[in-house]
PDB file of N, CA and C in Angstrom:
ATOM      1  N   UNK A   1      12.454  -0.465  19.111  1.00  0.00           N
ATOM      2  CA  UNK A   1      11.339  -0.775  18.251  1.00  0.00           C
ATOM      3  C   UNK A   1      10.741   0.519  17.699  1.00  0.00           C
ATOM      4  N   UNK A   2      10.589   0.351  16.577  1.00  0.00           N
ATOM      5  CA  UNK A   2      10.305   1.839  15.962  1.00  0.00           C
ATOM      6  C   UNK A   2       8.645   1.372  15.585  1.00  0.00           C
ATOM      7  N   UNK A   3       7.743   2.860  16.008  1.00  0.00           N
ATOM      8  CA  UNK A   3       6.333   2.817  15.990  1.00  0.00           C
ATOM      9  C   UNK A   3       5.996   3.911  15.452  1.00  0.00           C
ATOM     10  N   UNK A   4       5.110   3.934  14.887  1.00  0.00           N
ATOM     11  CA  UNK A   4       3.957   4.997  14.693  1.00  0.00           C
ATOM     12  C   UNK A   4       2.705   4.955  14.188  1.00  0.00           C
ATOM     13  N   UNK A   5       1.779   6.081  14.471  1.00  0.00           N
ATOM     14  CA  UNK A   5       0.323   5.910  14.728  1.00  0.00           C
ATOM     15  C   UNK A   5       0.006   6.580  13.881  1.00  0.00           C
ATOM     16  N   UNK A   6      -0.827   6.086  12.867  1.00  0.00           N
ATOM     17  CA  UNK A   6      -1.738   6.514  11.740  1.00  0.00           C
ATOM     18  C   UNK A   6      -2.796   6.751  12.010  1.00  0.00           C
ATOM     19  N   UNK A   7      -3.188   8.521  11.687  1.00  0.00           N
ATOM     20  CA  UNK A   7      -4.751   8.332  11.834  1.00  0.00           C
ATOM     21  C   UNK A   7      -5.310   8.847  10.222  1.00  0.00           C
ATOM     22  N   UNK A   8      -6.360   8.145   9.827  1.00  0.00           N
ATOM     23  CA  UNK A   8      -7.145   8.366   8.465  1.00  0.00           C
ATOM     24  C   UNK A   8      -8.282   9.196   8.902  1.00  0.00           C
ATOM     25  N   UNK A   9      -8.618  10.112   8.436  1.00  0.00           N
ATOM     26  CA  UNK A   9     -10.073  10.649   8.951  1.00  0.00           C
ATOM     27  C   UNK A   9     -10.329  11.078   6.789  1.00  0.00           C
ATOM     28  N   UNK A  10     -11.833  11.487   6.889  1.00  0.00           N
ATOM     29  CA  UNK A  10     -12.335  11.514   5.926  1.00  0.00           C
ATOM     30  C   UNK A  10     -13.490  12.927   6.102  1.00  0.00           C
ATOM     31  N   UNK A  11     -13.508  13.797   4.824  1.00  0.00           N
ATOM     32  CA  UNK A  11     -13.473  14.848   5.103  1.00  0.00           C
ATOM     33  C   UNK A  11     -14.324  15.521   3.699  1.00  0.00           C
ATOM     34  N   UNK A  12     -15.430  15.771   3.883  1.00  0.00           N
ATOM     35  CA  UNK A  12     -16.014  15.935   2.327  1.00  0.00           C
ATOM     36  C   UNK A  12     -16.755  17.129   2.402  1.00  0.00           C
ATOM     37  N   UNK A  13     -15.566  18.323   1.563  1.00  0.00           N
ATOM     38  CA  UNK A  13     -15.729  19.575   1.525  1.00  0.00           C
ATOM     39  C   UNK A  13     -16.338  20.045   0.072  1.00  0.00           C
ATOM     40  N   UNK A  14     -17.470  20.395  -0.005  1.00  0.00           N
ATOM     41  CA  UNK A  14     -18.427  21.039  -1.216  1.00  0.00           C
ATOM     42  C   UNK A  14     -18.638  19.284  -2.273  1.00  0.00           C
ATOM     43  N   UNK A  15     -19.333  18.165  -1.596  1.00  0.00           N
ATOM     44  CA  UNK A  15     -19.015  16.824  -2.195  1.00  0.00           C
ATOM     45  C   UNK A  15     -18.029  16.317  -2.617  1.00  0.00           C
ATOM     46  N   UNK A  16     -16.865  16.560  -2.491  1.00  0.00           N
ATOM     47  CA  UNK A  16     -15.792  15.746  -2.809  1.00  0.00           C
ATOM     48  C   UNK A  16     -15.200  15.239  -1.531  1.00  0.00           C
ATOM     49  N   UNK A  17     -14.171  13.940  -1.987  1.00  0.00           N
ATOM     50  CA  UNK A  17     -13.828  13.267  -0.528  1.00  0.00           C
ATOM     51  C   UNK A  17     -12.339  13.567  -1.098  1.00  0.00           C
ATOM     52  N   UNK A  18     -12.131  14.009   0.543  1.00  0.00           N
ATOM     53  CA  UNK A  18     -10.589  14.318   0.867  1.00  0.00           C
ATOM     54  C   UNK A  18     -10.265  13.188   2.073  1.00  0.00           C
ATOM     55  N   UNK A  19      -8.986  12.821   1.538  1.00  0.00           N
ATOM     56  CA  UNK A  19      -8.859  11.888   3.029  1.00  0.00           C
ATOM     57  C   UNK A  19      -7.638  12.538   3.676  1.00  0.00           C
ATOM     58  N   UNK A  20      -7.615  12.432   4.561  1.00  0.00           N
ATOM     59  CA  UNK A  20      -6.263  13.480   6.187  1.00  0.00           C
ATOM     60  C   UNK A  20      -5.353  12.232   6.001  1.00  0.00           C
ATOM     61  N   UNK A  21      -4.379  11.883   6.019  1.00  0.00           N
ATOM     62  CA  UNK A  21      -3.812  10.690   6.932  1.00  0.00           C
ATOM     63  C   UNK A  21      -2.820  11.172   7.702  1.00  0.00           C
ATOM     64  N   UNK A  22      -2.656  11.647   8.488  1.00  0.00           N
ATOM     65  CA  UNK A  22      -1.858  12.149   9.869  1.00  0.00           C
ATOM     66  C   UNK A  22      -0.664  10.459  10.519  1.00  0.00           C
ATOM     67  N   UNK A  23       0.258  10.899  10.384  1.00  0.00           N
ATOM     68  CA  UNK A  23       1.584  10.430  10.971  1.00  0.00           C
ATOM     69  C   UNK A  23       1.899  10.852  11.848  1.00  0.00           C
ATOM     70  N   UNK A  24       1.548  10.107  13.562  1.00  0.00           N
ATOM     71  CA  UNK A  24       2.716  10.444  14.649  1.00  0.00           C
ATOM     72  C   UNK A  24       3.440   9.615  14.791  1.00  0.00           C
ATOM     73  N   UNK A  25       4.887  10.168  14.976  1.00  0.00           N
ATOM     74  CA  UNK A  25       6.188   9.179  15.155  1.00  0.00           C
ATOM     75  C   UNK A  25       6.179   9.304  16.824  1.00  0.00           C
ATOM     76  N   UNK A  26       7.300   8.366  17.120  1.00  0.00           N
ATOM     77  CA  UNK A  26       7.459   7.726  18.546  1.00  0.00           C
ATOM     78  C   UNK A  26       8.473   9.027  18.473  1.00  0.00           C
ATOM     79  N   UNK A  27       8.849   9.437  19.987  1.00  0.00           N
ATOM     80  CA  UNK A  27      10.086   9.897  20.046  1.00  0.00           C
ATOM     81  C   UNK A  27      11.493   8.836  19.924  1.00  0.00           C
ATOM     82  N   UNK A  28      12.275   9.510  19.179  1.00  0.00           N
ATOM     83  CA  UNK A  28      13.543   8.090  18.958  1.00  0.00           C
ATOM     84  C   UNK A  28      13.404   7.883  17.347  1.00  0.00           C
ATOM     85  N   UNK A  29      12.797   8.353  16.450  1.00  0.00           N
ATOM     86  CA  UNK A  29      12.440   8.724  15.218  1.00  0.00           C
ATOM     87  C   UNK A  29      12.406   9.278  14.727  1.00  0.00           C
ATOM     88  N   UNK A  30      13.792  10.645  15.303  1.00  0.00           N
ATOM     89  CA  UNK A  30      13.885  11.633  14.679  1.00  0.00           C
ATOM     90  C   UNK A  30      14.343  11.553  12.715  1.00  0.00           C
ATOM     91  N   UNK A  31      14.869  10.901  12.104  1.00  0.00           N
ATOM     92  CA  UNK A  31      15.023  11.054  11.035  1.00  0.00           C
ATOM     93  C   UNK A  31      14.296  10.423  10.403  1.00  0.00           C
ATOM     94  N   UNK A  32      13.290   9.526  10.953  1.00  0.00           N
ATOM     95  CA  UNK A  32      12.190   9.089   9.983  1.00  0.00           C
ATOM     96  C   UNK A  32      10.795  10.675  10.180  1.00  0.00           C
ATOM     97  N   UNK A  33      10.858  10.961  11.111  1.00  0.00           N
ATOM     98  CA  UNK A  33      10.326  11.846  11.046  1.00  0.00           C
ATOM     99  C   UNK A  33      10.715  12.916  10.199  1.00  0.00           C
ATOM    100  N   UNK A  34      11.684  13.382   9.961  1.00  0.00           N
ATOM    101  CA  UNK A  34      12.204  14.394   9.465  1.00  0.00           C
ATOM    102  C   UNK A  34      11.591  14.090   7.591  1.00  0.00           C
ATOM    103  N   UNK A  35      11.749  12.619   7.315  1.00  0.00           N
ATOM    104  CA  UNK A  35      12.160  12.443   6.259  1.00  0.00           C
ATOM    105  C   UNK A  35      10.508  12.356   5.850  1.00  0.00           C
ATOM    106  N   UNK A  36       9.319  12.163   6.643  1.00  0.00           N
ATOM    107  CA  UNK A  36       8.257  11.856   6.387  1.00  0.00           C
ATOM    108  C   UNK A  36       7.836  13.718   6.068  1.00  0.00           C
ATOM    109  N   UNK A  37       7.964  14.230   6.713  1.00  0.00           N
ATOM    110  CA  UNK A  37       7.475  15.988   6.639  1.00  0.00           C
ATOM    111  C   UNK A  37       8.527  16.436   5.711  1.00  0.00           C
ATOM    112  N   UNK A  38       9.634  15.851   5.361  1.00  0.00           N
ATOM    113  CA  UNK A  38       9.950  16.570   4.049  1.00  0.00           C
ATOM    114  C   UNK A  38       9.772  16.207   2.938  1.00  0.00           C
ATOM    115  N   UNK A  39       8.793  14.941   2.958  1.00  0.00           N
ATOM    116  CA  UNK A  39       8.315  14.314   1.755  1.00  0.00           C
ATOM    117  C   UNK A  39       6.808  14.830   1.374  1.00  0.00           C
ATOM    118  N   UNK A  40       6.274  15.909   2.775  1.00  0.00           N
ATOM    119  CA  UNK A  40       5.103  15.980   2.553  1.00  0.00           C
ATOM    120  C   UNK A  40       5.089  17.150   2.553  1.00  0.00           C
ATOM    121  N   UNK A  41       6.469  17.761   2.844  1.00  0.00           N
ATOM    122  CA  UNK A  41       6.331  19.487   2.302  1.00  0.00           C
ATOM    123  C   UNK A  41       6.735  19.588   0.407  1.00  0.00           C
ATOM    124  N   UNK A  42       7.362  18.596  -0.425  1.00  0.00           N
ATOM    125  CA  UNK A  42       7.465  18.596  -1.367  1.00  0.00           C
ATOM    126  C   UNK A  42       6.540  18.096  -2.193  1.00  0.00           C
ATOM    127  N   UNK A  43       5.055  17.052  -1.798  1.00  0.00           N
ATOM    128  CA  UNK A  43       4.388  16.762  -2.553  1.00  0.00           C
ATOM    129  C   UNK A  43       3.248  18.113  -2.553  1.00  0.00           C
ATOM    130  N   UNK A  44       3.384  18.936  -1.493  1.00  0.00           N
ATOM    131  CA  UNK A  44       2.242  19.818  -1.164  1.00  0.00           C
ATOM    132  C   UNK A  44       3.128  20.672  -2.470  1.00  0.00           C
ATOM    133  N   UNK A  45       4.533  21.347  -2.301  1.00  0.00           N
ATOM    134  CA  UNK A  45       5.117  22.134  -3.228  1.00  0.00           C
ATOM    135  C   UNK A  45       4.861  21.936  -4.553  1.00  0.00           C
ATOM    136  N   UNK A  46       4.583  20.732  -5.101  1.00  0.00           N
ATOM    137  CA  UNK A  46       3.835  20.225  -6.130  1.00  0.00           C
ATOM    138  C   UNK A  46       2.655  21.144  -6.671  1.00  0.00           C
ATOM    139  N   UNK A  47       1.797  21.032  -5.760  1.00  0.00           N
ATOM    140  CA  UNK A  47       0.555  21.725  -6.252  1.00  0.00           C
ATOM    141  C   UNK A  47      -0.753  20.690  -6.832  1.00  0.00           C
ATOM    142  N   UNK A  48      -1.889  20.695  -7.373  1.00  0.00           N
ATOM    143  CA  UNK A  48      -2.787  20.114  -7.515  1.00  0.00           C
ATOM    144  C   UNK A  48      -2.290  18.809  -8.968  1.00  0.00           C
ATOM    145  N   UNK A  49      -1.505  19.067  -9.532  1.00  0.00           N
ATOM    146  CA  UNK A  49      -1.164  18.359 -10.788  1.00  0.00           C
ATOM    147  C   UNK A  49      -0.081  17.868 -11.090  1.00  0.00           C
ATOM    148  N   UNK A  50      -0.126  16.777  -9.862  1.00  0.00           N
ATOM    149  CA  UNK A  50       1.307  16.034  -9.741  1.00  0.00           C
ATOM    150  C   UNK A  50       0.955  15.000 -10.956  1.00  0.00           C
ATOM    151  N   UNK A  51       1.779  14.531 -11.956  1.00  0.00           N
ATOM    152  CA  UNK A  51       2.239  13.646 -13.065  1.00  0.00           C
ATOM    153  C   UNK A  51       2.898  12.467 -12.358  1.00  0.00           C
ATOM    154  N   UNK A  52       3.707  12.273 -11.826  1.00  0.00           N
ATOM    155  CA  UNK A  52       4.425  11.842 -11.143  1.00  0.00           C
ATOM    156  C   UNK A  52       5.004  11.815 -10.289  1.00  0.00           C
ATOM    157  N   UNK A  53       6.164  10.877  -9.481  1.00  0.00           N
ATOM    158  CA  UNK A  53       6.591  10.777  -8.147  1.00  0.00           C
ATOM    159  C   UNK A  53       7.911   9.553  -8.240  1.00  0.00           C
ATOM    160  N   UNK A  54       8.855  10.197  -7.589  1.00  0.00           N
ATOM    161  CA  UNK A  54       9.898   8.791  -7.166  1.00  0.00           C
ATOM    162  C   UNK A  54      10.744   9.108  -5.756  1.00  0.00           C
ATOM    163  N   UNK A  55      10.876   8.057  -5.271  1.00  0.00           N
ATOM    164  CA  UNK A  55      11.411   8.283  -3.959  1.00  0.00           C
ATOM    165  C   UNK A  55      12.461   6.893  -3.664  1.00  0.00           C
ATOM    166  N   UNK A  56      13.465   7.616  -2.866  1.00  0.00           N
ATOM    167  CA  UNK A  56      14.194   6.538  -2.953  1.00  0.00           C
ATOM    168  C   UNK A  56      14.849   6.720  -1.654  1.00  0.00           C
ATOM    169  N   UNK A  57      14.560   5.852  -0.603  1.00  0.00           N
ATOM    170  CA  UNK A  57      15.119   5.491   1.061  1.00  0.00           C
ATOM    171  C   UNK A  57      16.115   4.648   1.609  1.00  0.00           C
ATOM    172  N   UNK A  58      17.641   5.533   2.564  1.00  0.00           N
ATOM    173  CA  UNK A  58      17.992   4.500   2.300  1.00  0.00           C
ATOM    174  C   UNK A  58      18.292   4.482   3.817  1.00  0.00           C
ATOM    175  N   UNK A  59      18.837   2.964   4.728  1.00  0.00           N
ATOM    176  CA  UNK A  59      19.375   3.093   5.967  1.00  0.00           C
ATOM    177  C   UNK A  59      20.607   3.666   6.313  1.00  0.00           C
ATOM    178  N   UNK A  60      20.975   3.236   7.244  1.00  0.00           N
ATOM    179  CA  UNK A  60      22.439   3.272   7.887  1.00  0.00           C
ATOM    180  C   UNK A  60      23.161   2.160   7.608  1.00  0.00           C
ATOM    181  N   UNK A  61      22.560   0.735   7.396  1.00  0.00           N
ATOM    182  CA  UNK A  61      23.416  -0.067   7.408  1.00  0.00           C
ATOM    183  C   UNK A  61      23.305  -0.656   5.568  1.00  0.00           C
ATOM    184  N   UNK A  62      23.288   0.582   4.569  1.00  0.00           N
ATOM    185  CA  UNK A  62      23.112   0.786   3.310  1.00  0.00           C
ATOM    186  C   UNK A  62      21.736   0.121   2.885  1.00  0.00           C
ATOM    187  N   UNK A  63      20.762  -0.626   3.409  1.00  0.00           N
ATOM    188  CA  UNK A  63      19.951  -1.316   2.327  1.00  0.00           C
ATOM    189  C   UNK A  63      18.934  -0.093   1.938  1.00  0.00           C
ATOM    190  N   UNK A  64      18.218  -0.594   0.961  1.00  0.00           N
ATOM    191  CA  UNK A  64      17.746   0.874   0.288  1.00  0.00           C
ATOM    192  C   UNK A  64      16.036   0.586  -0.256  1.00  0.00           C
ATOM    193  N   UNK A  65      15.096   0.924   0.043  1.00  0.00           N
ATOM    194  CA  UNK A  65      14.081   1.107  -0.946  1.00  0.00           C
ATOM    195  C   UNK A  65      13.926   1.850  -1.693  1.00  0.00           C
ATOM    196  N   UNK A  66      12.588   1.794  -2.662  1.00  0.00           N
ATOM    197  CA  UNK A  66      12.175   2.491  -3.869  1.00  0.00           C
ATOM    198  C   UNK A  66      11.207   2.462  -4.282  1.00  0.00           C
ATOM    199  N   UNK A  67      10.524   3.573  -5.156  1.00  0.00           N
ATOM    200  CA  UNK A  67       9.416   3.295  -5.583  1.00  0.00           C
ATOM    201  C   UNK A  67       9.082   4.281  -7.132  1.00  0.00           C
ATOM    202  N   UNK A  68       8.578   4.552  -7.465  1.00  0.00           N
ATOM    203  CA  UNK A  68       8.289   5.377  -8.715  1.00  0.00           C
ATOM    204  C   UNK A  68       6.865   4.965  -9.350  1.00  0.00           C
ATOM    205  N   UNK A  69       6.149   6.227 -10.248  1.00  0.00           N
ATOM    206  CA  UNK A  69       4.928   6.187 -10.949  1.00  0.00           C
ATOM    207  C   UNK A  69       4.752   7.246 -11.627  1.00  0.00           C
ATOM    208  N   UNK A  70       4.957   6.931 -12.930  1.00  0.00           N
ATOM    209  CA  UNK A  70       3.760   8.129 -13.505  1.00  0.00           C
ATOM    210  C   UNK A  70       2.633   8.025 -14.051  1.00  0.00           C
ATOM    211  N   UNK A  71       1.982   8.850 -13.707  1.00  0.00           N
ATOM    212  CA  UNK A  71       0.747   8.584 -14.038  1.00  0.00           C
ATOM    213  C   UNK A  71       0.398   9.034 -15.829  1.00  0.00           C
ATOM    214  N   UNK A  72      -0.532   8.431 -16.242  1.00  0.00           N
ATOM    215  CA  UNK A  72      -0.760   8.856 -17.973  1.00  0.00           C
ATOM    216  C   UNK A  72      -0.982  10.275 -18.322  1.00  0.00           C
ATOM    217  N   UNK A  73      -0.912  11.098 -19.323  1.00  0.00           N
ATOM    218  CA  UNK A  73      -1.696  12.186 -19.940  1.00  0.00           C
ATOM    219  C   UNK A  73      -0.217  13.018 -19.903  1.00  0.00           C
ATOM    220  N   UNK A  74      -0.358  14.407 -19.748  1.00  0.00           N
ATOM    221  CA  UNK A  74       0.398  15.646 -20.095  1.00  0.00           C
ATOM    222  C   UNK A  74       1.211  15.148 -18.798  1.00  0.00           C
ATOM    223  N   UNK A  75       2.054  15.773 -19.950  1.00  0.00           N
ATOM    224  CA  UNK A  75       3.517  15.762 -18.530  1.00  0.00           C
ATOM    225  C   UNK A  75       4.091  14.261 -18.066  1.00  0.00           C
ATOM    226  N   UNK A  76       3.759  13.284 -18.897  1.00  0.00           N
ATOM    227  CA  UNK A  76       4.149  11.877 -18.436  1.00  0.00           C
ATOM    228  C   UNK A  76       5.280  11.500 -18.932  1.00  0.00           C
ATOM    229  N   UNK A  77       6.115  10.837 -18.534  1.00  0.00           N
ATOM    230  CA  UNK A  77       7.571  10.256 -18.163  1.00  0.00           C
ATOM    231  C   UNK A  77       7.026   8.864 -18.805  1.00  0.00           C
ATOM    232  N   UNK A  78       7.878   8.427 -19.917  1.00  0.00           N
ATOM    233  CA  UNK A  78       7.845   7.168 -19.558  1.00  0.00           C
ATOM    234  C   UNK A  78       8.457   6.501 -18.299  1.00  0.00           C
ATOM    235  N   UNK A  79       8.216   5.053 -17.987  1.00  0.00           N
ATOM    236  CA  UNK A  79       8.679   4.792 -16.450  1.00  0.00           C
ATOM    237  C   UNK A  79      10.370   4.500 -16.881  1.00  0.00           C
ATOM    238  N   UNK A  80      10.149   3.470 -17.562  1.00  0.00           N
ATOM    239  CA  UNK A  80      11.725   3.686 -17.836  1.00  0.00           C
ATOM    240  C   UNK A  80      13.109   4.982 -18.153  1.00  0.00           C
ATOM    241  N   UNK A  81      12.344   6.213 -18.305  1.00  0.00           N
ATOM    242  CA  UNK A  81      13.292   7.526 -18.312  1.00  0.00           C
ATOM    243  C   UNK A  81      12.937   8.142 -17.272  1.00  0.00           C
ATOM    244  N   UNK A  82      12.001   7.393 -15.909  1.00  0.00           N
ATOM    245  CA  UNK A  82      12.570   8.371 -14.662  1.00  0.00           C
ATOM    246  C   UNK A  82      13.428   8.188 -14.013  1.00  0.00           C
ATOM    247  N   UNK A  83      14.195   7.124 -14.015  1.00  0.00           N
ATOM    248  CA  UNK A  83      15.916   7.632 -13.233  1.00  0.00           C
ATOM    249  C   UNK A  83      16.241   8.155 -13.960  1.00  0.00           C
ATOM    250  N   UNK A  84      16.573   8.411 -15.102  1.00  0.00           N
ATOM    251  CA  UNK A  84      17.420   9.684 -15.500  1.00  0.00           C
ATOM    252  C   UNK A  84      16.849  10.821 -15.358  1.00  0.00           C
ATOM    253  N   UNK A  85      15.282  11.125 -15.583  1.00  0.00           N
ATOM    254  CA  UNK A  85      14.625  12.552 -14.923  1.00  0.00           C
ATOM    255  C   UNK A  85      14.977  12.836 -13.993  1.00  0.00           C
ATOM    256  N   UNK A  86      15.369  11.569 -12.762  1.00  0.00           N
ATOM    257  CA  UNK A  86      15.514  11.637 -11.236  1.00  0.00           C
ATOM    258  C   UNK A  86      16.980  12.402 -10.869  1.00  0.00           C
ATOM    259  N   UNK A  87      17.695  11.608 -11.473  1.00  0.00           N
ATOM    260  CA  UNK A  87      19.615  11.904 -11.666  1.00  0.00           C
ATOM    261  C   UNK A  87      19.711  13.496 -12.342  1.00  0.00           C
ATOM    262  N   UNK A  88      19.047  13.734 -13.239  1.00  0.00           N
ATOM    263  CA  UNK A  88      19.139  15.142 -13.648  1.00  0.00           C
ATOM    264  C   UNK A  88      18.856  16.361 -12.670  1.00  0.00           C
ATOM    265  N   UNK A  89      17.528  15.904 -12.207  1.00  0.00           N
ATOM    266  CA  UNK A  89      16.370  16.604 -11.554  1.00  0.00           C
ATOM    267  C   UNK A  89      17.507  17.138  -9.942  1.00  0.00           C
ATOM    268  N   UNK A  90      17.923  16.252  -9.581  1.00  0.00           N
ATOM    269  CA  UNK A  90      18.578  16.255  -8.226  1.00  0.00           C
ATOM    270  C   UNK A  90      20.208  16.994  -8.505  1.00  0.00           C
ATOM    271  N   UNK A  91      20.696  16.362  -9.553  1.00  0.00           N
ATOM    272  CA  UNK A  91      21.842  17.046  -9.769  1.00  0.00           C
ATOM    273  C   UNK A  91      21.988  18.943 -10.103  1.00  0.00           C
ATOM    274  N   UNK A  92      20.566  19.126 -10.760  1.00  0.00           N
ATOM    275  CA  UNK A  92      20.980  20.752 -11.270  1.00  0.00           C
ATOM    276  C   UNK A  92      20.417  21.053  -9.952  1.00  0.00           C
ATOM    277  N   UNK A  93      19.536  20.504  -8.621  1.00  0.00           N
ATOM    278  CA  UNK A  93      19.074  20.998  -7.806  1.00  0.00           C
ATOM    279  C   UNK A  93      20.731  21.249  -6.584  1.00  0.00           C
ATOM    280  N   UNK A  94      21.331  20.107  -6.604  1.00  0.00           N
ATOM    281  CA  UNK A  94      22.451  20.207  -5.986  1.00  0.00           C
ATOM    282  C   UNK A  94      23.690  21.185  -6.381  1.00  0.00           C
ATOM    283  N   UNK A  95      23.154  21.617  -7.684  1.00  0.00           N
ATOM    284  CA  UNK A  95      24.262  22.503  -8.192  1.00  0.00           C
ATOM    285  C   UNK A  95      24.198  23.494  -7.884  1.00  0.00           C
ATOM    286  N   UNK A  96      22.499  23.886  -8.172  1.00  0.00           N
ATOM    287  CA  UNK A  96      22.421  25.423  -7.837  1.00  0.00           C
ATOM    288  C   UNK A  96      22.517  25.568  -6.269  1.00  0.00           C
ATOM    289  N   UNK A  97      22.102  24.525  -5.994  1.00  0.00           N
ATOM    290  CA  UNK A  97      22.406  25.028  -3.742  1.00  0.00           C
ATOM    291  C   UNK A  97      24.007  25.084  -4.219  1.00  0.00           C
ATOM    292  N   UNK A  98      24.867  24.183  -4.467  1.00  0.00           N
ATOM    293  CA  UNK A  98      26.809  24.628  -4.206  1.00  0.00           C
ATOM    294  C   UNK A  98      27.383  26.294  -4.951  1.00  0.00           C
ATOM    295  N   UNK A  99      26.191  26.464  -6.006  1.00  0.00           N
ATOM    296  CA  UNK A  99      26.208  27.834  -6.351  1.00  0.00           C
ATOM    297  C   UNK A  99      26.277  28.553  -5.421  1.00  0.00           C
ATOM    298  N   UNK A 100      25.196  29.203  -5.116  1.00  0.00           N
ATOM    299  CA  UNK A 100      24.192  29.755  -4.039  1.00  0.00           C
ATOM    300  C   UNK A 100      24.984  29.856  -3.004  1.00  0.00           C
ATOM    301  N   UNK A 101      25.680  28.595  -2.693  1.00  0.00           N
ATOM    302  CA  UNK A 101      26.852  28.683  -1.537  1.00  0.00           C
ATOM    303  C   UNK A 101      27.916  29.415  -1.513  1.00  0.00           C
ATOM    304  N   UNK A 102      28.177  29.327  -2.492  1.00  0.00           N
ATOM    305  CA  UNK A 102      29.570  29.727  -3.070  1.00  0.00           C
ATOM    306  C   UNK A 102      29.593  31.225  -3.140  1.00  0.00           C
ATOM    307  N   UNK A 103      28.738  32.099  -3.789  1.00  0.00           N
ATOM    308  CA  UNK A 103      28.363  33.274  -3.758  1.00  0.00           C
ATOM    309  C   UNK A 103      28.078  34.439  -2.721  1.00  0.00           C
TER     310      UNK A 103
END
């Protein structure tokens, strides 16, 4: 049985509200864990002016979720051209790591 414990705390530095939400995984969750802190070292890599977001999860026994959004103004995707932003985005990222390797 796979578990984990959410904590929300709320946090209001110079009047604005920040909310924490902290994820502990069970031990036995190593790759959901893995996959939760590398989703949250790339939204932090982001920086303050994320446009958008897509994520896509899949099991072992293939079934798969998904999700996607962009949000309106500068820098917006229509929704329908982010799989191909997505397919691009991942492919020159996979290229330059087999580069990089290669070298």
């Amino acid at each position: 049985m796979k578990t984990a414990r959410v904590r929300v705390r709320r946090w209001k530095p110079k009047g604005s509200d920040l909310w924490v939400v902290a994820i502990h995984e069970s031990p036995g969750n190593s790759n959901r864990a893995f996959a939760l802190t590398r989703a949250r070292q790339v939204i932090l890599a982001a920086g303050e002016d994320i446009a958008g977001f897509a994520i896509v999860v899949w099991s072992k026994d293939g079934t798969s979720v998904c999700d996607s959004h962009a949000m309106s103004g500068v820098g917006h995707i229509p929704n329908i051209l982010i799989p191909d932003f997505v397919r691009a985005r991942l492919l020159a990222d996979r290229i330059q790591t087999w580069v990089q390797e290669d070298l």
